[in-house]
N, C-alpha and C. Protein backbone atom coordinates (compact mmCIF):
# COMPACT_ATOMS: atom_id res chain seq x y z
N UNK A 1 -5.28 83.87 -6.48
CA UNK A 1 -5.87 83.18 -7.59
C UNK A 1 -7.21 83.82 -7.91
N UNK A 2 -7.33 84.32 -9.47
CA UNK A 2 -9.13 84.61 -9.36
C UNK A 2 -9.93 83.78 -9.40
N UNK A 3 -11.09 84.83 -8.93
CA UNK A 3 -12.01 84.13 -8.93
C UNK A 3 -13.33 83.64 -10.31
N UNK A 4 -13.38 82.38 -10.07
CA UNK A 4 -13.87 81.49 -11.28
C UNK A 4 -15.25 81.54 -11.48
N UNK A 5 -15.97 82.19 -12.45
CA UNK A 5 -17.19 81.71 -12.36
C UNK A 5 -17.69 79.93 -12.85
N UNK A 6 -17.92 79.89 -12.17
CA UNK A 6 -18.36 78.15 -12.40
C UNK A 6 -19.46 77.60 -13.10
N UNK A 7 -19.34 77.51 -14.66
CA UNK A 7 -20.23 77.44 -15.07
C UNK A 7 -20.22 75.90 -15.89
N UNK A 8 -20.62 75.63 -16.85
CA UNK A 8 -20.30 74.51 -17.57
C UNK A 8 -19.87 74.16 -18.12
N UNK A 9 -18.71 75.39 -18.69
CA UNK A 9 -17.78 75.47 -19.72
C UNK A 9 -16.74 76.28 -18.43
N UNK A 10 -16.82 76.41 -17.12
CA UNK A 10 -15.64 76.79 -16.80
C UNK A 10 -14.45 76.29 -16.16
N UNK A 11 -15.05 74.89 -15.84
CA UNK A 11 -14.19 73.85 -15.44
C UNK A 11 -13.07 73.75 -16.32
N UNK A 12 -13.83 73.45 -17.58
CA UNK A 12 -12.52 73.56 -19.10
C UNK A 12 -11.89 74.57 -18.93
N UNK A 13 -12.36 75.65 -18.75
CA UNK A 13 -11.36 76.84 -18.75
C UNK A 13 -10.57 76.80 -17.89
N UNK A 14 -10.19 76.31 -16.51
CA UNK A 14 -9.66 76.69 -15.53
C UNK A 14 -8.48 75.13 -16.05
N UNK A 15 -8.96 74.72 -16.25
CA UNK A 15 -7.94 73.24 -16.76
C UNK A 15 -6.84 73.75 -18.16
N UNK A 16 -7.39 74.43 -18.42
CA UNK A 16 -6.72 74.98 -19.82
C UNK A 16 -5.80 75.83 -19.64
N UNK A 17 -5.93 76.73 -18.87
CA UNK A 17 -5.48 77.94 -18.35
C UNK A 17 -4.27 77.36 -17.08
N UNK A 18 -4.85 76.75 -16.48
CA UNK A 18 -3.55 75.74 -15.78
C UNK A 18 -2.48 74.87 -16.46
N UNK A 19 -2.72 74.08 -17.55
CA UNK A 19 -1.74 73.67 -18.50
C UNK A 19 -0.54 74.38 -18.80
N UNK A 20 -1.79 75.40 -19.83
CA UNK A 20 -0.66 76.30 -20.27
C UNK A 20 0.27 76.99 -18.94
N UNK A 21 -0.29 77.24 -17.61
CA UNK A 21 0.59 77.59 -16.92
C UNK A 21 1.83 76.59 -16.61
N UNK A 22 1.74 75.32 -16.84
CA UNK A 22 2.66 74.27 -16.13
C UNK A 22 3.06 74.01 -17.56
N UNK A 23 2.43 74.35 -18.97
CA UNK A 23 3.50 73.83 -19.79
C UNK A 23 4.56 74.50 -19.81
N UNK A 24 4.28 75.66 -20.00
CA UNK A 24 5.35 77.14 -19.85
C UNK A 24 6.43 76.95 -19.04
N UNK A 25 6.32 76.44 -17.85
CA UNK A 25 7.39 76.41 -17.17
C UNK A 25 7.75 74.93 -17.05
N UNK A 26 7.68 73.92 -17.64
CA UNK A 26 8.27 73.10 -18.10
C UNK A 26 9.38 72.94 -19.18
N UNK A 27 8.62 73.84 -19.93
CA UNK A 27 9.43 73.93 -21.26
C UNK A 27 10.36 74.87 -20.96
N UNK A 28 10.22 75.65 -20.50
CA UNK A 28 11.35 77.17 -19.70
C UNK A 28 12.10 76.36 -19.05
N UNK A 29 12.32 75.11 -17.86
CA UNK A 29 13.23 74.49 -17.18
C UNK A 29 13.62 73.65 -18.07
N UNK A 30 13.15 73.03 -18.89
CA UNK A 30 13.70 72.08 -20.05
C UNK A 30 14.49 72.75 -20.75
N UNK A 31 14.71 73.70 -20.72
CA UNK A 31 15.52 74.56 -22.00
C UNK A 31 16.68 74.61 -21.35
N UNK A 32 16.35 75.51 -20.14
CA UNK A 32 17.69 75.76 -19.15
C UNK A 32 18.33 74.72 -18.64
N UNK A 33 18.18 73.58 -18.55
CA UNK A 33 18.78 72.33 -18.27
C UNK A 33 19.78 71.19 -19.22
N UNK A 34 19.25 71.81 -21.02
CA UNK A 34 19.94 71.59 -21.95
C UNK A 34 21.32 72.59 -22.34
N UNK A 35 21.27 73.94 -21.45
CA UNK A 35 21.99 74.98 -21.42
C UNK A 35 23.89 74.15 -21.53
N UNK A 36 24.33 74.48 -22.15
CA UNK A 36 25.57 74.01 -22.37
C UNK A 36 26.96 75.09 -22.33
N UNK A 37 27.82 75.19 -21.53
CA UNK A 37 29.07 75.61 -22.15
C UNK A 37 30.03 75.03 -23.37
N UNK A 38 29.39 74.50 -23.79
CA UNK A 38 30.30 73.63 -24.62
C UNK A 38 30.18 74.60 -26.06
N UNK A 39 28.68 75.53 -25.95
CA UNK A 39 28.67 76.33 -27.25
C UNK A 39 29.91 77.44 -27.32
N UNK A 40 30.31 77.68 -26.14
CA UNK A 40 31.11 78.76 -26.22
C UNK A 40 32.62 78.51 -26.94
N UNK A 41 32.80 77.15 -26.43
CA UNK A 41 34.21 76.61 -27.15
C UNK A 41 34.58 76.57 -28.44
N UNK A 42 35.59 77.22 -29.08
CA UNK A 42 35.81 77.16 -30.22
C UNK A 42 35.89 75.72 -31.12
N UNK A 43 35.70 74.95 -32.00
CA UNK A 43 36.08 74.35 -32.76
C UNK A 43 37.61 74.21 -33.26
N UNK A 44 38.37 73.08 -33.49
CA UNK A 44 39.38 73.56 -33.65
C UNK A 44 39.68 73.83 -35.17
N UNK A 45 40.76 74.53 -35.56
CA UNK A 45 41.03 74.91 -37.17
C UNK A 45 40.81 74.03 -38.09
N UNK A 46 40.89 73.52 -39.22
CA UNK A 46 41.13 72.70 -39.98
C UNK A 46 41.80 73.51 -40.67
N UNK A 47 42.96 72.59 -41.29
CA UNK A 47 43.73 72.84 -42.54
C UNK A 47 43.90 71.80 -43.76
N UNK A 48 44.01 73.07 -44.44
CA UNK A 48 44.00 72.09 -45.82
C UNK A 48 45.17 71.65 -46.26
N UNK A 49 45.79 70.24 -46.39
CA UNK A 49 47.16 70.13 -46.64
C UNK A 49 47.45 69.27 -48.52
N UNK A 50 48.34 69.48 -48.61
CA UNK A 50 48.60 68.98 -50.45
C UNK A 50 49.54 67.64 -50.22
N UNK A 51 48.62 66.53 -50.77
CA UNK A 51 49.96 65.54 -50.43
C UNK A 51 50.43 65.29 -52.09
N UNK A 52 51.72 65.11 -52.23
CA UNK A 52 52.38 65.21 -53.19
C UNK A 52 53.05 63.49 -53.64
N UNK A 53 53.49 63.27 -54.68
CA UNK A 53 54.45 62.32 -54.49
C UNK A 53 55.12 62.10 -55.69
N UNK A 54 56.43 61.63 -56.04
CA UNK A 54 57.22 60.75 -57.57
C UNK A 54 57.68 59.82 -57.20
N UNK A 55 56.96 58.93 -57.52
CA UNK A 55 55.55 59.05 -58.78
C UNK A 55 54.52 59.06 -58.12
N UNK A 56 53.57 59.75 -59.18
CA UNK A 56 52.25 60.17 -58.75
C UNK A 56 51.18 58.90 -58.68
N UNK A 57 50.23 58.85 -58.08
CA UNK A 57 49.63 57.66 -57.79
C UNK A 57 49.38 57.10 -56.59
N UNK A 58 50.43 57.23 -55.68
CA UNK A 58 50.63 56.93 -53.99
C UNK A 58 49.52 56.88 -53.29
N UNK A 59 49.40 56.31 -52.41
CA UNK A 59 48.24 56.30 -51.25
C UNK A 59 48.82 57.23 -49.77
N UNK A 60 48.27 58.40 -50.00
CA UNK A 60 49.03 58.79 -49.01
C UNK A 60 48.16 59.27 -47.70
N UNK A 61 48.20 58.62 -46.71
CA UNK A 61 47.57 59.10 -45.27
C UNK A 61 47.86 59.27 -43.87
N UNK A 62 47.39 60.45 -43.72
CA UNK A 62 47.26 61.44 -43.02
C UNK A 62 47.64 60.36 -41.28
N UNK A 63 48.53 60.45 -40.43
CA UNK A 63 48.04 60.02 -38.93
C UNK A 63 46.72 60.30 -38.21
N UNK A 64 46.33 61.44 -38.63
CA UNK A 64 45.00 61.96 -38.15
C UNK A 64 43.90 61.26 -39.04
N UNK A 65 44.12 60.39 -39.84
CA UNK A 65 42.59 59.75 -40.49
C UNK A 65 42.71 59.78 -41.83
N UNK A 66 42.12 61.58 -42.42
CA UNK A 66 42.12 61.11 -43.84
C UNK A 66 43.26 60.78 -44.33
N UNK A 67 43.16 60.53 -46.23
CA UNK A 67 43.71 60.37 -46.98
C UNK A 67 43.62 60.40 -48.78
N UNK A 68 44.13 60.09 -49.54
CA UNK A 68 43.64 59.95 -50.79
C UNK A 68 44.86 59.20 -51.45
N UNK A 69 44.64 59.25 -53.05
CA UNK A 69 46.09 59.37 -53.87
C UNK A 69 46.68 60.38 -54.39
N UNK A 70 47.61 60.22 -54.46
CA UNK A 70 48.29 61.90 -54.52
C UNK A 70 48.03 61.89 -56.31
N UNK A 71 48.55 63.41 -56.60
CA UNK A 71 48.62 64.47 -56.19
C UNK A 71 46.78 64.56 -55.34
N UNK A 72 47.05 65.10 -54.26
CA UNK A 72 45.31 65.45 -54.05
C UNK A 72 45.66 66.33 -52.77
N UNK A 73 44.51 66.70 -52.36
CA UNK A 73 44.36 67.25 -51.22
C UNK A 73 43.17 66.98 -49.51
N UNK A 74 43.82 67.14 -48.29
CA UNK A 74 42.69 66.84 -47.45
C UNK A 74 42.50 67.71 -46.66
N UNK A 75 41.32 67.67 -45.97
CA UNK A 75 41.29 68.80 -45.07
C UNK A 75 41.08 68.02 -43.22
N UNK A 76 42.12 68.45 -42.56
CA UNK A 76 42.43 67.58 -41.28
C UNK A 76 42.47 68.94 -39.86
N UNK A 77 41.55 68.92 -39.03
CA UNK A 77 41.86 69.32 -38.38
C UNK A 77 42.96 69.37 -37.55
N UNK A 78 43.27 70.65 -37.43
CA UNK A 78 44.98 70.74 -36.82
C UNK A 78 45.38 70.62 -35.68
N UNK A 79 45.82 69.69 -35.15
CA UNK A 79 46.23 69.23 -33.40
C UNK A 79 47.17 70.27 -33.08
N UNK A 80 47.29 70.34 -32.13
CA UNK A 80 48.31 71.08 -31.20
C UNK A 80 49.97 71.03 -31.63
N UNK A 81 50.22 70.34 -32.01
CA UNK A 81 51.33 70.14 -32.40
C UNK A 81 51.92 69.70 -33.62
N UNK A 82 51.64 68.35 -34.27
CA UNK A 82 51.79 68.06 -35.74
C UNK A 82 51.26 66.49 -35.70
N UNK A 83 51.42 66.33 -37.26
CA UNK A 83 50.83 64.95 -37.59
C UNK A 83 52.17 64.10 -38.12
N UNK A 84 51.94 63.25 -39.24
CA UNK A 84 52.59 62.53 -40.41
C UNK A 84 51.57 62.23 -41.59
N UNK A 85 52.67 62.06 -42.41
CA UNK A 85 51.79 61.35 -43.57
C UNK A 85 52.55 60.33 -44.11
N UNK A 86 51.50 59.04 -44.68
CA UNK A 86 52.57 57.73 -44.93
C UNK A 86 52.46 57.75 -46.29
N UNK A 87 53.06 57.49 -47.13
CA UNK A 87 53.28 57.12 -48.43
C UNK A 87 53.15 55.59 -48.50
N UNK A 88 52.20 55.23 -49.84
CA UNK A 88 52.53 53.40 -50.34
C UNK A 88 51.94 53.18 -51.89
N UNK A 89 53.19 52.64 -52.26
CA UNK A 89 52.96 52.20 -53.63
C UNK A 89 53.48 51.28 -54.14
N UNK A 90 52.71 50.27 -54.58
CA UNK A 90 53.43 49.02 -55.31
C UNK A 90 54.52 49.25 -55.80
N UNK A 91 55.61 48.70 -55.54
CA UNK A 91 57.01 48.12 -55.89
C UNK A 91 57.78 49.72 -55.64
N UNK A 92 57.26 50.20 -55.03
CA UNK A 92 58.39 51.09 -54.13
C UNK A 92 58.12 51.07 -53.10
N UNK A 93 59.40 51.43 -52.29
CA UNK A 93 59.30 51.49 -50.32
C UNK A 93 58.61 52.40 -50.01
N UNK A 94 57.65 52.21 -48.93
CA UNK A 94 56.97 53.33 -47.88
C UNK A 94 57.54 54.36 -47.62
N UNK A 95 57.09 55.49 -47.00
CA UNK A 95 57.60 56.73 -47.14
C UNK A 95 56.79 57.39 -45.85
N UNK A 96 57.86 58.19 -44.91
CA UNK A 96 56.75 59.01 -43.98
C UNK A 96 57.38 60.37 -44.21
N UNK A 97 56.48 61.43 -43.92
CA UNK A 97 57.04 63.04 -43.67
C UNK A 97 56.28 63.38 -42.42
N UNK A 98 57.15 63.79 -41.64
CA UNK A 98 56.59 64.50 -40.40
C UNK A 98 55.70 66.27 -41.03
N UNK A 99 54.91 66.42 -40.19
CA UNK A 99 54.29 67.65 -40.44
C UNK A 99 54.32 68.21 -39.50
N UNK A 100 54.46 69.47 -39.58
CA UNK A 100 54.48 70.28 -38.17
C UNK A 100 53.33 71.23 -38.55
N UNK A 101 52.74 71.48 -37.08
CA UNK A 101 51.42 72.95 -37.29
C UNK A 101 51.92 74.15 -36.73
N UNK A 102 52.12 74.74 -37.13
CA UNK A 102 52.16 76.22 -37.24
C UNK A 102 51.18 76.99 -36.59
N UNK A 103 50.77 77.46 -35.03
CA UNK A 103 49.46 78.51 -34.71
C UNK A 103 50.53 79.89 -34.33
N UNK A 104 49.63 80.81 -35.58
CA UNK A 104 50.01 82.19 -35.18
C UNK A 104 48.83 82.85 -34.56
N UNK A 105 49.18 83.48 -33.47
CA UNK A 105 47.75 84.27 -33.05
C UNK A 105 47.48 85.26 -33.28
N UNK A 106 46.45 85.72 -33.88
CA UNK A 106 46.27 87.05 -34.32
C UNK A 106 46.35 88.11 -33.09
N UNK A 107 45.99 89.43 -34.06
CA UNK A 107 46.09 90.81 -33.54
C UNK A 107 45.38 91.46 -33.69
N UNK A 108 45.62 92.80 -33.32
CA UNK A 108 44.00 93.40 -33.93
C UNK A 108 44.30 94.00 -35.21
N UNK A 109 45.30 93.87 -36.06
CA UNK A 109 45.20 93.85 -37.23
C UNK A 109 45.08 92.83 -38.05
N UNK A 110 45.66 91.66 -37.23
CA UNK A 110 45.16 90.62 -38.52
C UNK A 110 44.89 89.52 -37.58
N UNK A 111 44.28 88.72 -37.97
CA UNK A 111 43.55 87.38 -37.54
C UNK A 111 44.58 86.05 -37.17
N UNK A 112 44.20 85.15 -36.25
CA UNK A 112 44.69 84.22 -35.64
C UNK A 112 44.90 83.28 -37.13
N UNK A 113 45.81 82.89 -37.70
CA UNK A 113 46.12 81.87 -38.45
C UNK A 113 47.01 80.46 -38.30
N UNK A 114 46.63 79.64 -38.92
CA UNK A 114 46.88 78.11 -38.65
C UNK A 114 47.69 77.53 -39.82
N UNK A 115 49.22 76.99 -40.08
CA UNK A 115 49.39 76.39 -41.34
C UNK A 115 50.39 75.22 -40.64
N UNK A 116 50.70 74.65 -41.78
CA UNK A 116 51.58 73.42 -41.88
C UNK A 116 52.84 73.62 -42.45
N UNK A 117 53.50 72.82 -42.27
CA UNK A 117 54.82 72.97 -43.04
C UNK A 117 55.75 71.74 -42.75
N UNK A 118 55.98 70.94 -44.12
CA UNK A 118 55.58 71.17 -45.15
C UNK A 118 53.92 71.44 -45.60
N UNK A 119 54.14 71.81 -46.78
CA UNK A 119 52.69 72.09 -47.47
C UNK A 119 52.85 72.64 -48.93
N UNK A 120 52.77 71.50 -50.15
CA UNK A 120 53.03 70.97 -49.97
C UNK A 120 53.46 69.38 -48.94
N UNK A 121 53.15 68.48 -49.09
CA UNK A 121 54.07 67.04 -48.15
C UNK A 121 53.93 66.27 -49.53
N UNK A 122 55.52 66.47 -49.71
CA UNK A 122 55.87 65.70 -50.71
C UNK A 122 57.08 64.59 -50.58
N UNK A 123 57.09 63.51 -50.73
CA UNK A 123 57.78 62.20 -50.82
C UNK A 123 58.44 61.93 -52.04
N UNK A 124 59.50 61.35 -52.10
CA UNK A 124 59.88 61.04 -53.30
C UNK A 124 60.59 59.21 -52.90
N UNK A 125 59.35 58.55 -53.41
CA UNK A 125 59.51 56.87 -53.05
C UNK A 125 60.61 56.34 -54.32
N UNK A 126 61.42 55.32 -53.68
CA UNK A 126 62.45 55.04 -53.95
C UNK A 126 61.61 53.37 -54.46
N UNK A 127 62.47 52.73 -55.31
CA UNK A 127 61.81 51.58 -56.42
C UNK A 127 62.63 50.71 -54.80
N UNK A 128 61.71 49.54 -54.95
CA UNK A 128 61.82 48.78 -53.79
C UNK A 128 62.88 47.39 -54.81
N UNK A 129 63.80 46.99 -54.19
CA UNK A 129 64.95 46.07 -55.34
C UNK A 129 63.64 44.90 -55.04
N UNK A 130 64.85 44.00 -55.41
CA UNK A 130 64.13 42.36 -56.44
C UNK A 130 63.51 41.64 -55.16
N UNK A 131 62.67 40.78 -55.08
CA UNK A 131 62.50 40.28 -54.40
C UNK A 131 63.57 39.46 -53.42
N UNK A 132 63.60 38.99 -52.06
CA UNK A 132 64.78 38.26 -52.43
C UNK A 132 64.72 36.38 -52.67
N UNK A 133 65.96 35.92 -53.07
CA UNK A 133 65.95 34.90 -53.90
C UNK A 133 65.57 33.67 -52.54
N UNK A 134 64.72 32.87 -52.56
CA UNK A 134 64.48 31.80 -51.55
C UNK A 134 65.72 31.16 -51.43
N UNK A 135 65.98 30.60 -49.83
CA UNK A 135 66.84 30.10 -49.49
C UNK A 135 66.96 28.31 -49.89
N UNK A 136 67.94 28.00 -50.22
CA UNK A 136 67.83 26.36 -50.43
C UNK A 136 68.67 25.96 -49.30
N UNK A 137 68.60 25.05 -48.92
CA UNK A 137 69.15 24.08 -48.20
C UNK A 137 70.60 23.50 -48.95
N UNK A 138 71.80 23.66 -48.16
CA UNK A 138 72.83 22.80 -48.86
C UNK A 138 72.73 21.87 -48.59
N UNK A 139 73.28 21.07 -49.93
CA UNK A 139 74.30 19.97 -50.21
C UNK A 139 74.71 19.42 -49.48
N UNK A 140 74.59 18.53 -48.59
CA UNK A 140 76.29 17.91 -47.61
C UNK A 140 77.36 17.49 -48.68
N UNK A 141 78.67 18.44 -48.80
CA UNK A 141 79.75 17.86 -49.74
C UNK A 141 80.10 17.02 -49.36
N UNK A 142 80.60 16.11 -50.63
CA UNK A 142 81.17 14.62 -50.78
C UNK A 142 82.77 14.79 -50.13
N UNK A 143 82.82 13.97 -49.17
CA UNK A 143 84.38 13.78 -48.42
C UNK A 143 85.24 13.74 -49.64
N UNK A 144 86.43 14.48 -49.72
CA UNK A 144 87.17 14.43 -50.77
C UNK A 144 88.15 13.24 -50.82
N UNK A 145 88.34 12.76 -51.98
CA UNK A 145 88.85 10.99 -51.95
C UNK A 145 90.16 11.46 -51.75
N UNK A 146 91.25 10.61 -50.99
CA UNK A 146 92.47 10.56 -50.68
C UNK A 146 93.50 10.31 -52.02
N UNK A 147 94.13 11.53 -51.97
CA UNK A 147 94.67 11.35 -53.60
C UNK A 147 95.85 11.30 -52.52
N UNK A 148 96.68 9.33 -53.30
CA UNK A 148 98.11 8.92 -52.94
C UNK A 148 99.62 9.71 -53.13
N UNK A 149 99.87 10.28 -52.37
CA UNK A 149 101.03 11.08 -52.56
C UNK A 149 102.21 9.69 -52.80
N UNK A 150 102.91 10.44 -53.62
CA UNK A 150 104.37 8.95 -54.24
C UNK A 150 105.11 9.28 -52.49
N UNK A 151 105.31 8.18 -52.41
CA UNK A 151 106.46 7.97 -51.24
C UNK A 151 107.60 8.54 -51.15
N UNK A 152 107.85 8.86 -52.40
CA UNK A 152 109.37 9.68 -52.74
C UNK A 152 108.92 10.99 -52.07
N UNK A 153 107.71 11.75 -51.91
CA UNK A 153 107.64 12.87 -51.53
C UNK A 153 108.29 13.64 -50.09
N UNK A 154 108.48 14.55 -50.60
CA UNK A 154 109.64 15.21 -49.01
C UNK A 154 108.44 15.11 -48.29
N UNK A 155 106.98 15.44 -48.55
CA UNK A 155 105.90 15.92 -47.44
C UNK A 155 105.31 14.96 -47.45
N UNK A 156 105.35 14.03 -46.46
CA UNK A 156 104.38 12.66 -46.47
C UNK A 156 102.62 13.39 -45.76
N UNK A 157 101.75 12.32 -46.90
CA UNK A 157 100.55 12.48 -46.38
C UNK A 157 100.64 12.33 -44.57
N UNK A 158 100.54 13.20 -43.57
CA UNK A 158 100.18 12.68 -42.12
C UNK A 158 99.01 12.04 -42.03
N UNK A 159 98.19 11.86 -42.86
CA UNK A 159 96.87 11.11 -42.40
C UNK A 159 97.38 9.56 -42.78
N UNK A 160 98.17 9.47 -43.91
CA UNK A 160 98.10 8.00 -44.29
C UNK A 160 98.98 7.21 -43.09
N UNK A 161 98.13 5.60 -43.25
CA UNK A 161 98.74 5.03 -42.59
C UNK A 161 100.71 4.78 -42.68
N UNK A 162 101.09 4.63 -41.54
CA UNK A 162 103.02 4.08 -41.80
C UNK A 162 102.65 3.28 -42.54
N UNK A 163 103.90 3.43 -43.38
CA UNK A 163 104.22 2.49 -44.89
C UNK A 163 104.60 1.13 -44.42
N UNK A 164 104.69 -0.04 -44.80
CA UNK A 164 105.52 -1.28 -43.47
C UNK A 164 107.27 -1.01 -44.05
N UNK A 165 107.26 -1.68 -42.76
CA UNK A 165 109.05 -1.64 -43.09
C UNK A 165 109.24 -2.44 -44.28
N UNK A 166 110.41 -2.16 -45.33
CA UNK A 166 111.04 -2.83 -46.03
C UNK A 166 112.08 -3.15 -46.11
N UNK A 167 112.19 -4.47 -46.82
CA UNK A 167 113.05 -5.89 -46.22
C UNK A 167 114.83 -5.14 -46.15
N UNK A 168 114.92 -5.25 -45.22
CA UNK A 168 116.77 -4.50 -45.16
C UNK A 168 117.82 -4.99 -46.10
N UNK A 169 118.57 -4.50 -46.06
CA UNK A 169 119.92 -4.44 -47.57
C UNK A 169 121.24 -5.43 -46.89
């Protein structure tokens, strides 16, 4: 350590000169302690996909989040594998399309690329029929009245009571 002349202004100096030595390496270990691998990791792709629909107007969204009304477009980062997209529009049925992602890896002639397919994702929603009609409650039908078959008949009613005997000849 040198040596200090000690004067009346050198106390300050030696306090000053020590700071800056301990800020320096504060701020130097503070830095290196925020040090991250996480910068090195790529981000993943985003792609831009077209959602389509007939008729136009639909609410169409994405499994991964976004969405809009079609015709439009979103931009969804691309998972590993694929998404869906749902279709909905007043007085037609819902609608899904699977999407698949596509990773080609580049070369050293051409670059790592990312797509979808469809792309295009187009739906074609079908008119949803009539509502359906509320159920009523039946009727209990009226027991049907006993219509008298003539006695002369070959087929006697079996429900009716025996006729009484009549007076012999």
């Amino acid at each position: 350590m040198p040596q200090w002349v000690v004067d009346s202004g050198g106390s300050m100096m030696r306090r000053v000169v020590a700071m800056a030595i301990l800020g320096t390496g504060v701020v130097g270990l503070g830095g290196c302690s925020s040090f991250s691998f996480d910068y090195f990791k790529s981000t993943p792709p985003t792609v831009q996909v077209q959602l389509e629909s007939n008729p136009p107007g639909a609410d169409g969204r994405t499994s991964l989040g976004p969405g809009c009304k079609t015709p439009c477009s979103v931009s969804v980062p691309a998972p590993e594998t694929g998404f869906s997209v749902s279709y909905t529009l007043a007085k037609f049925q819902p609608a899904t399309v699977q999407v698949q992602v596509i990773h080609n890896p580049g070369d050293l002639a051409s670059p790592a690329t990312t797509v979808t397919d469809p792309n295009p994702v187009f739906a074609e929603l079908q008119p949803a029929g009539p509502p359906p009609k509320p159920m009523r409650p039946k009727k209990p039908k009226a027991a049907k009245s006993a219509v008298p078959v003539p006695a002369e008949s070959a087929f006697p009613d079996p429900n009716a009571a025996p006729a009484p005997a009549s007076p012999g000849r």
